[in-house]
C-alpha atoms as a PDB file:
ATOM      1  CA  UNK A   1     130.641  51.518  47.090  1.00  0.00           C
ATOM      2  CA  UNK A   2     132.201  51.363  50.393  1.00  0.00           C
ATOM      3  CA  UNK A   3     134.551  49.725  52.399  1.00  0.00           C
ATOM      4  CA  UNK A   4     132.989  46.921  54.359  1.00  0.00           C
ATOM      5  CA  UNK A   5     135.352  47.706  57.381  1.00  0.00           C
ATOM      6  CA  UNK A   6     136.701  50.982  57.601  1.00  0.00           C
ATOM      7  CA  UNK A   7     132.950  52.427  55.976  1.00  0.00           C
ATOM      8  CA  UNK A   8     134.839  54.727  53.748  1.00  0.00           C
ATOM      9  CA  UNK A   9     133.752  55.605  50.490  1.00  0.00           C
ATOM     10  CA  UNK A  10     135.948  53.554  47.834  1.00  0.00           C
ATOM     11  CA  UNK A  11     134.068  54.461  44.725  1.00  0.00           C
ATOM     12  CA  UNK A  12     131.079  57.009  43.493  1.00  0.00           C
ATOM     13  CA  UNK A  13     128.266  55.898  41.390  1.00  0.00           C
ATOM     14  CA  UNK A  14     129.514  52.087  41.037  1.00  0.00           C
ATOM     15  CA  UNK A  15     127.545  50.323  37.745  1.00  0.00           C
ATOM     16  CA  UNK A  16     126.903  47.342  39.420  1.00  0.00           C
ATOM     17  CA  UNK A  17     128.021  45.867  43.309  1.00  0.00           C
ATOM     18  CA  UNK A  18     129.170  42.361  43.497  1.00  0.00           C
ATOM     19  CA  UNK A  19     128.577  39.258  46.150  1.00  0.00           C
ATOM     20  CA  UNK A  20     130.422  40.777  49.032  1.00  0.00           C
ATOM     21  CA  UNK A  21     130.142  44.126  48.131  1.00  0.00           C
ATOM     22  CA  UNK A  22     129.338  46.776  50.562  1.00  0.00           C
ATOM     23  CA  UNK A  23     127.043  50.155  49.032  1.00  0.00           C
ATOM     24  CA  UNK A  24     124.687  52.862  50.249  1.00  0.00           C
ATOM     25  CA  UNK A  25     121.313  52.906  47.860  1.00  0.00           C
ATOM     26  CA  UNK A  26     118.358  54.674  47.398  1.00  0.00           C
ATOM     27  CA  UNK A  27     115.371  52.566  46.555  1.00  0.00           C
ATOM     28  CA  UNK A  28     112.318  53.389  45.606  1.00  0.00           C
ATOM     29  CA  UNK A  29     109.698  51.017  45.937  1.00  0.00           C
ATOM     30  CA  UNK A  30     107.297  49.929  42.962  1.00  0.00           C
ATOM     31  CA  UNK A  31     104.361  49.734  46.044  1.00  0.00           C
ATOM     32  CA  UNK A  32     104.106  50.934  49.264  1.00  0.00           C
ATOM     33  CA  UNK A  33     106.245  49.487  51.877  1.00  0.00           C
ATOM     34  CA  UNK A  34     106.256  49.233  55.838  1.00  0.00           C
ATOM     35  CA  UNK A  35     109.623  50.197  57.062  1.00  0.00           C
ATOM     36  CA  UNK A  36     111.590  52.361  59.329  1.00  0.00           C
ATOM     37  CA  UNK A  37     115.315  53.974  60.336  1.00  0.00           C
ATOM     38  CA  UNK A  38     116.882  50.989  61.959  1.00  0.00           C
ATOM     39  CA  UNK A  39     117.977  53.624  64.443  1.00  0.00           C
ATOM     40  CA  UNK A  40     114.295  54.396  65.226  1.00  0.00           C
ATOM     41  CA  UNK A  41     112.979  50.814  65.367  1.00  0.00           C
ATOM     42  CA  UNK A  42     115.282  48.095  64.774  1.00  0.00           C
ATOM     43  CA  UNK A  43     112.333  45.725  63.633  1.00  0.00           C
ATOM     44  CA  UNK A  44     111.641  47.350  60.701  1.00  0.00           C
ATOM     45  CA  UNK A  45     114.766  48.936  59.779  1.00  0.00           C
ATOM     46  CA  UNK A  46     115.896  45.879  57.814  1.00  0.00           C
ATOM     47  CA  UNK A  47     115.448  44.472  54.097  1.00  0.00           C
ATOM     48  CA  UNK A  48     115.879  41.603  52.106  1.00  0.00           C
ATOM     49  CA  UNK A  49     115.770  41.579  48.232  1.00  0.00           C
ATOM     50  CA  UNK A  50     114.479  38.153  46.421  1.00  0.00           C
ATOM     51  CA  UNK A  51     114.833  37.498  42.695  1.00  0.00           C
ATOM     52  CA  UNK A  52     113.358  34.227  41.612  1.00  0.00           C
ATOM     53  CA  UNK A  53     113.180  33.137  44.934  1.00  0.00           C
ATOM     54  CA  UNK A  54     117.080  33.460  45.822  1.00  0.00           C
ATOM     55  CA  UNK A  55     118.180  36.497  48.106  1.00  0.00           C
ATOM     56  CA  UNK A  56     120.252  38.851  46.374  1.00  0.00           C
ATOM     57  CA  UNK A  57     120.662  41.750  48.550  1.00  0.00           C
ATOM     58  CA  UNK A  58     120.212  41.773  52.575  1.00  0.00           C
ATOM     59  CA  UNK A  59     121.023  45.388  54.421  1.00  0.00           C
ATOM     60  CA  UNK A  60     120.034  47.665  57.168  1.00  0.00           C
ATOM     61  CA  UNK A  61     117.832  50.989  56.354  1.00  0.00           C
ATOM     62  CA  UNK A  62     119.169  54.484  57.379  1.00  0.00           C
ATOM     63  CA  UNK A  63     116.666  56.823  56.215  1.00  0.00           C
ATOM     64  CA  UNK A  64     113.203  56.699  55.588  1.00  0.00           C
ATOM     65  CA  UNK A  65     111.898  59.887  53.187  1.00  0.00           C
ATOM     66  CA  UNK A  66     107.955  59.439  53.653  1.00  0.00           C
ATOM     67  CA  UNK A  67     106.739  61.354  50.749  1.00  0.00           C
ATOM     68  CA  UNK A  68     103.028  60.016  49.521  1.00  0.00           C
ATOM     69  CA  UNK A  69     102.299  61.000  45.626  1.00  0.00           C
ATOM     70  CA  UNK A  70      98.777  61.487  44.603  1.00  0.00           C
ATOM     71  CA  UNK A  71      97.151  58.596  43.930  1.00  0.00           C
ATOM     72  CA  UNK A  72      99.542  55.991  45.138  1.00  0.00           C
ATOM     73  CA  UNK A  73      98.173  55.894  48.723  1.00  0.00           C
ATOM     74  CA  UNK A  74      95.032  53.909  50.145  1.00  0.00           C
ATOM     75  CA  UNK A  75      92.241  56.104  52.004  1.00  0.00           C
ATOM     76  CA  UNK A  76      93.655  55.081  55.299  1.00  0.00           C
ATOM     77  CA  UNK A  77      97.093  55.106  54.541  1.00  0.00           C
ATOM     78  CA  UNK A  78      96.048  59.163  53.383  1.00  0.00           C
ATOM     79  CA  UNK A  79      94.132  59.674  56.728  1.00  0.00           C
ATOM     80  CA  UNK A  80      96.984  58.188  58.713  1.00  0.00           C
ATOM     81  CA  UNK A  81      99.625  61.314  57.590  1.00  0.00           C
ATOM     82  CA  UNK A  82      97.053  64.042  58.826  1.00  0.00           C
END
């Protein structure tokens, strides 16, 4: 968790982060996604996370980490990080 102001750190490894809560995350997508560093190209650095059709998370991505496992990838998507 973090301060929504200041962007200190209030508290490591929170359980859970309430409405009007600020936090750094790592997600990991279930399937590929199309993003980038909001710093590298604002229209794709931000996200929006639905559960049964209600937003539950909005926020702005920092870093991308572009790792591809084995498998997970379509042919282009493989020929694209050559």
């Amino acid at each position: 968790k973090i301060d929504r102001r200041s962007g200190k750190k209030m508290e490591d490894n929170p359980k859970m982060v309430k409405s009007g809560d600020a936090a750094i995350i790592n997600l990991v997508p279930s399937k590929p996604m199309c993003v980038e560093a909001f710093s590298e190209y604002p229209p794709l650095g931000r996200f929006a996370v639905r559960d049964m059709k209600q937003t539950v998370a909005v926020g702005v991505i920092k870093e991308v980490d572009k790792s591809v496992e084995a498998g997970k990838a379509t042919k282009a998507a493989q020929k694209a990080q050559k």
